[in-house]
C-alpha atoms as a PDB file:
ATOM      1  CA  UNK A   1      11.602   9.615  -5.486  1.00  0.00           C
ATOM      2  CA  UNK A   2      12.920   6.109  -5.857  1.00  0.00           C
ATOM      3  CA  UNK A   3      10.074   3.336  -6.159  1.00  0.00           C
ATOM      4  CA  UNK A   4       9.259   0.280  -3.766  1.00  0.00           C
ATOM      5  CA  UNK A   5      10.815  -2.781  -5.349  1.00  0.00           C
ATOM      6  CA  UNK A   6      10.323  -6.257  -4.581  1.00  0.00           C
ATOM      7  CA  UNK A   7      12.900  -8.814  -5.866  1.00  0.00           C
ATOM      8  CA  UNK A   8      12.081 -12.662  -7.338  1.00  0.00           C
ATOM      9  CA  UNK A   9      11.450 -15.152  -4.508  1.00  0.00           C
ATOM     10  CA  UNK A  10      14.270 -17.609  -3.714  1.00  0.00           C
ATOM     11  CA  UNK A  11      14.314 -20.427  -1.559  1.00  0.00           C
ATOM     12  CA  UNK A  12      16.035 -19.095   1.822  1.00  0.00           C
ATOM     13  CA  UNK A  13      19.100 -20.911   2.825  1.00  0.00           C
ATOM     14  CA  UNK A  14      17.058 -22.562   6.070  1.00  0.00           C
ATOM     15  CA  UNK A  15      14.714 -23.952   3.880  1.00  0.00           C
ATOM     16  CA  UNK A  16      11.897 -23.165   5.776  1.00  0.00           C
ATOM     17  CA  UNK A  17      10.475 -20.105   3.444  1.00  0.00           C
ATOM     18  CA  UNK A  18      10.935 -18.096   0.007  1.00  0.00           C
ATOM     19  CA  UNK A  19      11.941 -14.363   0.288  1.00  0.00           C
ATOM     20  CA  UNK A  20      12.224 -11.953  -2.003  1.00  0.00           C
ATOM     21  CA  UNK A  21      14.139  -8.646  -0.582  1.00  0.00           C
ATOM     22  CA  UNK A  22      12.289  -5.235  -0.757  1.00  0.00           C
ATOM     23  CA  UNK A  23      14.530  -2.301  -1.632  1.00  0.00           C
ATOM     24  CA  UNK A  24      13.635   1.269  -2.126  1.00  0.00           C
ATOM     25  CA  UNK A  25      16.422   2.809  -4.207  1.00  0.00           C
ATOM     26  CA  UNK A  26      20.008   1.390  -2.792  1.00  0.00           C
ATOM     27  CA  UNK A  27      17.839   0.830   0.540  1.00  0.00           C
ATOM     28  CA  UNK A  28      17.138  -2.491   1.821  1.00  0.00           C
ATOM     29  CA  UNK A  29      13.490  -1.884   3.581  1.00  0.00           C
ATOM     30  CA  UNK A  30      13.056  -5.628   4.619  1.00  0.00           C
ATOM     31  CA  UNK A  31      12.022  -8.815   3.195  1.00  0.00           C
ATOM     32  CA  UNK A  32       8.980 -10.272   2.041  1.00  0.00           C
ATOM     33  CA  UNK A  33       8.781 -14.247   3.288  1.00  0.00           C
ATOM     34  CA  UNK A  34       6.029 -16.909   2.009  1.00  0.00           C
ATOM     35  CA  UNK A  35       5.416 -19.779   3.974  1.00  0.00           C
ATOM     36  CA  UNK A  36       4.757 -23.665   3.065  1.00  0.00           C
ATOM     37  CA  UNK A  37       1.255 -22.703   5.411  1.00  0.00           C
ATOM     38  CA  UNK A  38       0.317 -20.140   2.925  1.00  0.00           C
ATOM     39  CA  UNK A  39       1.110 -17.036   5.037  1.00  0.00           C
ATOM     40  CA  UNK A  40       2.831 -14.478   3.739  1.00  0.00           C
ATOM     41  CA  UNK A  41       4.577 -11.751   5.913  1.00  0.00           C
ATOM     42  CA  UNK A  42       6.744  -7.997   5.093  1.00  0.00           C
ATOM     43  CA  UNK A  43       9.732  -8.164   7.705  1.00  0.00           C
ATOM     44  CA  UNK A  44      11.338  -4.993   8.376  1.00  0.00           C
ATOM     45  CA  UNK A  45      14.298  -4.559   8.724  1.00  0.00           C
ATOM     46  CA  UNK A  46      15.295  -2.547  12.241  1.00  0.00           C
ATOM     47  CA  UNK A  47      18.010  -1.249  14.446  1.00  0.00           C
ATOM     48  CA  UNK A  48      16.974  -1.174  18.375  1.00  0.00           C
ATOM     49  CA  UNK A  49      17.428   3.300  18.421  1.00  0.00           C
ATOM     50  CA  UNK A  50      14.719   3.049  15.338  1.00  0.00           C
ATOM     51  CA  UNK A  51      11.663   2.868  17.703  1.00  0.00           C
ATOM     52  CA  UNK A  52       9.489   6.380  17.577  1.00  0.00           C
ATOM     53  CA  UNK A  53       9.935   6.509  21.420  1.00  0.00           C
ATOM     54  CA  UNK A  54       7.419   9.562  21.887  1.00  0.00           C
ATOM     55  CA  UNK A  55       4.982   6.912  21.272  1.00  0.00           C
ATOM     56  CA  UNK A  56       6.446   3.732  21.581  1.00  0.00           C
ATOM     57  CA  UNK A  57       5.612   2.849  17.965  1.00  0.00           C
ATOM     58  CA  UNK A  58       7.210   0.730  14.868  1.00  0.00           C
ATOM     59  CA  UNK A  59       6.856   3.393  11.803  1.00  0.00           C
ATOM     60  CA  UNK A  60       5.885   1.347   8.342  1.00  0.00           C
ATOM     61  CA  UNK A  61       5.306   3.726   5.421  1.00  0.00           C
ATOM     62  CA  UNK A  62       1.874   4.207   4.095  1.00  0.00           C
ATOM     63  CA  UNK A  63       3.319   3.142   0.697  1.00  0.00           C
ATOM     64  CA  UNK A  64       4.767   0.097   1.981  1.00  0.00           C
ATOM     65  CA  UNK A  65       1.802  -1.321   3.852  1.00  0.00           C
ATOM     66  CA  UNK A  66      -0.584  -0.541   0.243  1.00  0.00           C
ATOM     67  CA  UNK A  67       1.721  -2.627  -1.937  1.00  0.00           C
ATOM     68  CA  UNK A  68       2.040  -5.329   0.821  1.00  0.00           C
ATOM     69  CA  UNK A  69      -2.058  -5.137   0.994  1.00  0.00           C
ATOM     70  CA  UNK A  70      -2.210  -5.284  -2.725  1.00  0.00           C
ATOM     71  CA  UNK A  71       0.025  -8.331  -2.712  1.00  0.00           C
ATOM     72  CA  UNK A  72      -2.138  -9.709  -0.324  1.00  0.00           C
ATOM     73  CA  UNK A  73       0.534 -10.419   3.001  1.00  0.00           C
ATOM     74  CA  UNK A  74      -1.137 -11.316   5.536  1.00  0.00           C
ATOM     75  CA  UNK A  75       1.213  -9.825   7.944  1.00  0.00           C
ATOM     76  CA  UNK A  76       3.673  -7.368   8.727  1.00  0.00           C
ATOM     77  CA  UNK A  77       6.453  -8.060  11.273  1.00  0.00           C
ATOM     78  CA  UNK A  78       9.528  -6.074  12.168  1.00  0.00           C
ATOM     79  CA  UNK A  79      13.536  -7.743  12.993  1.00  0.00           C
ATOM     80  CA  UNK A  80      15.355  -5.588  14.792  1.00  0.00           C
ATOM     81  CA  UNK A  81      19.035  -6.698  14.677  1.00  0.00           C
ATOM     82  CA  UNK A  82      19.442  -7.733  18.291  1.00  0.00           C
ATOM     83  CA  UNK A  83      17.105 -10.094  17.583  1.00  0.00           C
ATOM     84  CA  UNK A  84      13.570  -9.101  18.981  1.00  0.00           C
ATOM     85  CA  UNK A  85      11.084  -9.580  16.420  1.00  0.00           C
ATOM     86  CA  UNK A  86       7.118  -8.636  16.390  1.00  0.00           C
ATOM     87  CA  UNK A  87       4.351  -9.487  14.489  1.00  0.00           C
ATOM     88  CA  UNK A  88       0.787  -8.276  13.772  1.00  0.00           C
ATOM     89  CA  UNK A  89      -1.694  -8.929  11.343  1.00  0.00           C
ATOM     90  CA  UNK A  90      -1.788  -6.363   8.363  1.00  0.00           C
ATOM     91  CA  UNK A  91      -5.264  -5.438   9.327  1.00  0.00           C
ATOM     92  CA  UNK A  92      -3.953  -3.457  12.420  1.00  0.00           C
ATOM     93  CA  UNK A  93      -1.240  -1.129  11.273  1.00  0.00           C
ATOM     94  CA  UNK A  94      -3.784   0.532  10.048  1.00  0.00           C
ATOM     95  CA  UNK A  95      -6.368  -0.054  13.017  1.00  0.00           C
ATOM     96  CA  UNK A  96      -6.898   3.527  14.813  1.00  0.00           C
ATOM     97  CA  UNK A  97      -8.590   1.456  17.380  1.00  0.00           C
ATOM     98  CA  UNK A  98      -5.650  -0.023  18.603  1.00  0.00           C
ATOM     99  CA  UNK A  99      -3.632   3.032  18.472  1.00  0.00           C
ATOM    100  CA  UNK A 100      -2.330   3.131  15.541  1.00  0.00           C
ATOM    101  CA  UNK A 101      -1.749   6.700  13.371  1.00  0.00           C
ATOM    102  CA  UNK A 102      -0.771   8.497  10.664  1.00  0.00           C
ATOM    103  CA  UNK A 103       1.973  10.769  11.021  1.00  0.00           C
ATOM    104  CA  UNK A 104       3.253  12.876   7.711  1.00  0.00           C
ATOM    105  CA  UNK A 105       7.097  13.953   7.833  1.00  0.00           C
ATOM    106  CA  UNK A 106       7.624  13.877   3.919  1.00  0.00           C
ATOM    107  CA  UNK A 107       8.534  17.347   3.797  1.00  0.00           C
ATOM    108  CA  UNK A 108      11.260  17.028   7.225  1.00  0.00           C
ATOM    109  CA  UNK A 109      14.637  16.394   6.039  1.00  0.00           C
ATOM    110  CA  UNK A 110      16.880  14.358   8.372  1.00  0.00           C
ATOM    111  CA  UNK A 111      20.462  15.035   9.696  1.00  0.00           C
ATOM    112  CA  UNK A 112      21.946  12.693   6.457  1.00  0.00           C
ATOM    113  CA  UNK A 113      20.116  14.441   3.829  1.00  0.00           C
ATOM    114  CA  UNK A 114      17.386  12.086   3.308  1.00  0.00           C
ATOM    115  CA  UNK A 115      13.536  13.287   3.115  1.00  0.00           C
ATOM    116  CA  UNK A 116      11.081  11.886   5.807  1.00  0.00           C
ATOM    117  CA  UNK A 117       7.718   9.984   4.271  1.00  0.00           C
ATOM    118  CA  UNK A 118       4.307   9.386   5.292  1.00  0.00           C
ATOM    119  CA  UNK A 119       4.178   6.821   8.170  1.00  0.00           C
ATOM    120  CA  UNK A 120       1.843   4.307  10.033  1.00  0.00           C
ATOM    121  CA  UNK A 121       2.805   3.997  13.633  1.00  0.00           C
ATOM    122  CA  UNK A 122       1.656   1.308  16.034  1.00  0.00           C
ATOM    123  CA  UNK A 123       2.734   1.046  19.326  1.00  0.00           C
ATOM    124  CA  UNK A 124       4.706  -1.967  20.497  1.00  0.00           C
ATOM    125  CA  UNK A 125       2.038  -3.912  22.591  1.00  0.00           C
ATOM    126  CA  UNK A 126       0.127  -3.948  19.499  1.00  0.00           C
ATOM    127  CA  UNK A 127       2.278  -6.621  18.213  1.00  0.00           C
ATOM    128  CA  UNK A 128       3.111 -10.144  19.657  1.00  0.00           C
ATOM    129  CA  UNK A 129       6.901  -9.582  20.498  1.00  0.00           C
ATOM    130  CA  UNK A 130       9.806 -12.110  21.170  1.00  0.00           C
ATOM    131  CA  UNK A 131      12.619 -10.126  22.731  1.00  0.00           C
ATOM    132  CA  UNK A 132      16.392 -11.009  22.882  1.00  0.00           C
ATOM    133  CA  UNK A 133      18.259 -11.193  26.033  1.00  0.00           C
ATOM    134  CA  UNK A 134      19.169  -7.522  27.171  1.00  0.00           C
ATOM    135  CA  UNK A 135      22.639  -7.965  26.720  1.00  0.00           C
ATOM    136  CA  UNK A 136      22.369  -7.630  22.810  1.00  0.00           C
ATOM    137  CA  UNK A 137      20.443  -4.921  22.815  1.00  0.00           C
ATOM    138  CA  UNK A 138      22.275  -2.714  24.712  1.00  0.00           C
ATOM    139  CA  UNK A 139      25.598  -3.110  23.190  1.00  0.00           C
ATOM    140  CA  UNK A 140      23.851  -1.982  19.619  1.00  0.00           C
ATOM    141  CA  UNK A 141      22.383   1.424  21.081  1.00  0.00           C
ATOM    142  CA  UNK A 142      23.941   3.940  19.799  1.00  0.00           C
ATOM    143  CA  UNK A 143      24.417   6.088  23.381  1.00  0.00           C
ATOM    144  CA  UNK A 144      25.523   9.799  22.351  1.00  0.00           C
ATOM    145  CA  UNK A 145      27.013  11.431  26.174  1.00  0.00           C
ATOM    146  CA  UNK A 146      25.804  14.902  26.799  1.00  0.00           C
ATOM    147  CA  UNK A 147      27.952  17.547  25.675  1.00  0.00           C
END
């Protein structure tokens, strides 16, 4: 299995941060962004139809969230390409007191081929959100009609 990669910081185009892109294989998983303020925080990389909806969650794998911990972020945050974002501290993703679990799916194999992993999930109103007018959203679902 391909190995969690993180790539040399460079100073984004904005200004405002360095990020260095995480990759897994060919993957991009997200981007890893260090602030003048000295926080550092993971941002995942999301489309809308990736949220676990049996329990509301954002899914970060266990392997991700130990080499973010060992490179001491401070935060994990997820953009989903309509343009919500949320944000937690690190501490929780892994904080069963706010609802947060462990679910294993290493050995499922999805409808593309590609093997599951082992996954934190916390649910949504564990996170401070921003969301993006509803029009976005909507038009990036991907809607399958009933057969």
């Amino acid at each position: 299995m391909a190995e969690l990669k993180i790539k040399d910081f460079k100073p984004s185009t904005c200004g405002k941060y360095q990020a260095a892109k995480v990759k897994k294989g060919h993957a991009l998983y997200g981007e890893l962004r260090k602030y003048p303020n000295g926080m550092s925080i993971y941002w995942a990389f999301r489309k809308p139809d990736e949220v676990f909806v049996e329990l509301d969650a954002w899914a970060i794998d266990t392997e991700t969230v130990s080499v973010m911990k060992s490179r001491r972020v401070t935060h994990i945050g997820i953009l989903v390409t309509n343009g919500d974002q949320y944000l937690t501290r690190i501490e929780t993703i892994t904080d069963k007191t706010k609802g947060a679990i462990v679910l294993n799916y290493s050995a499922h194999t999805g409808a593309r081929g590609k093997l599951g992993a082992r996954q934190w999930y916390l649910p949504r109103s564990a996170f401070a959100q921003t969301l993006a007018p509803p029009e976005g959203t909507l038009s990036l679902m991907k809607i399958r009609g009933r057969r």
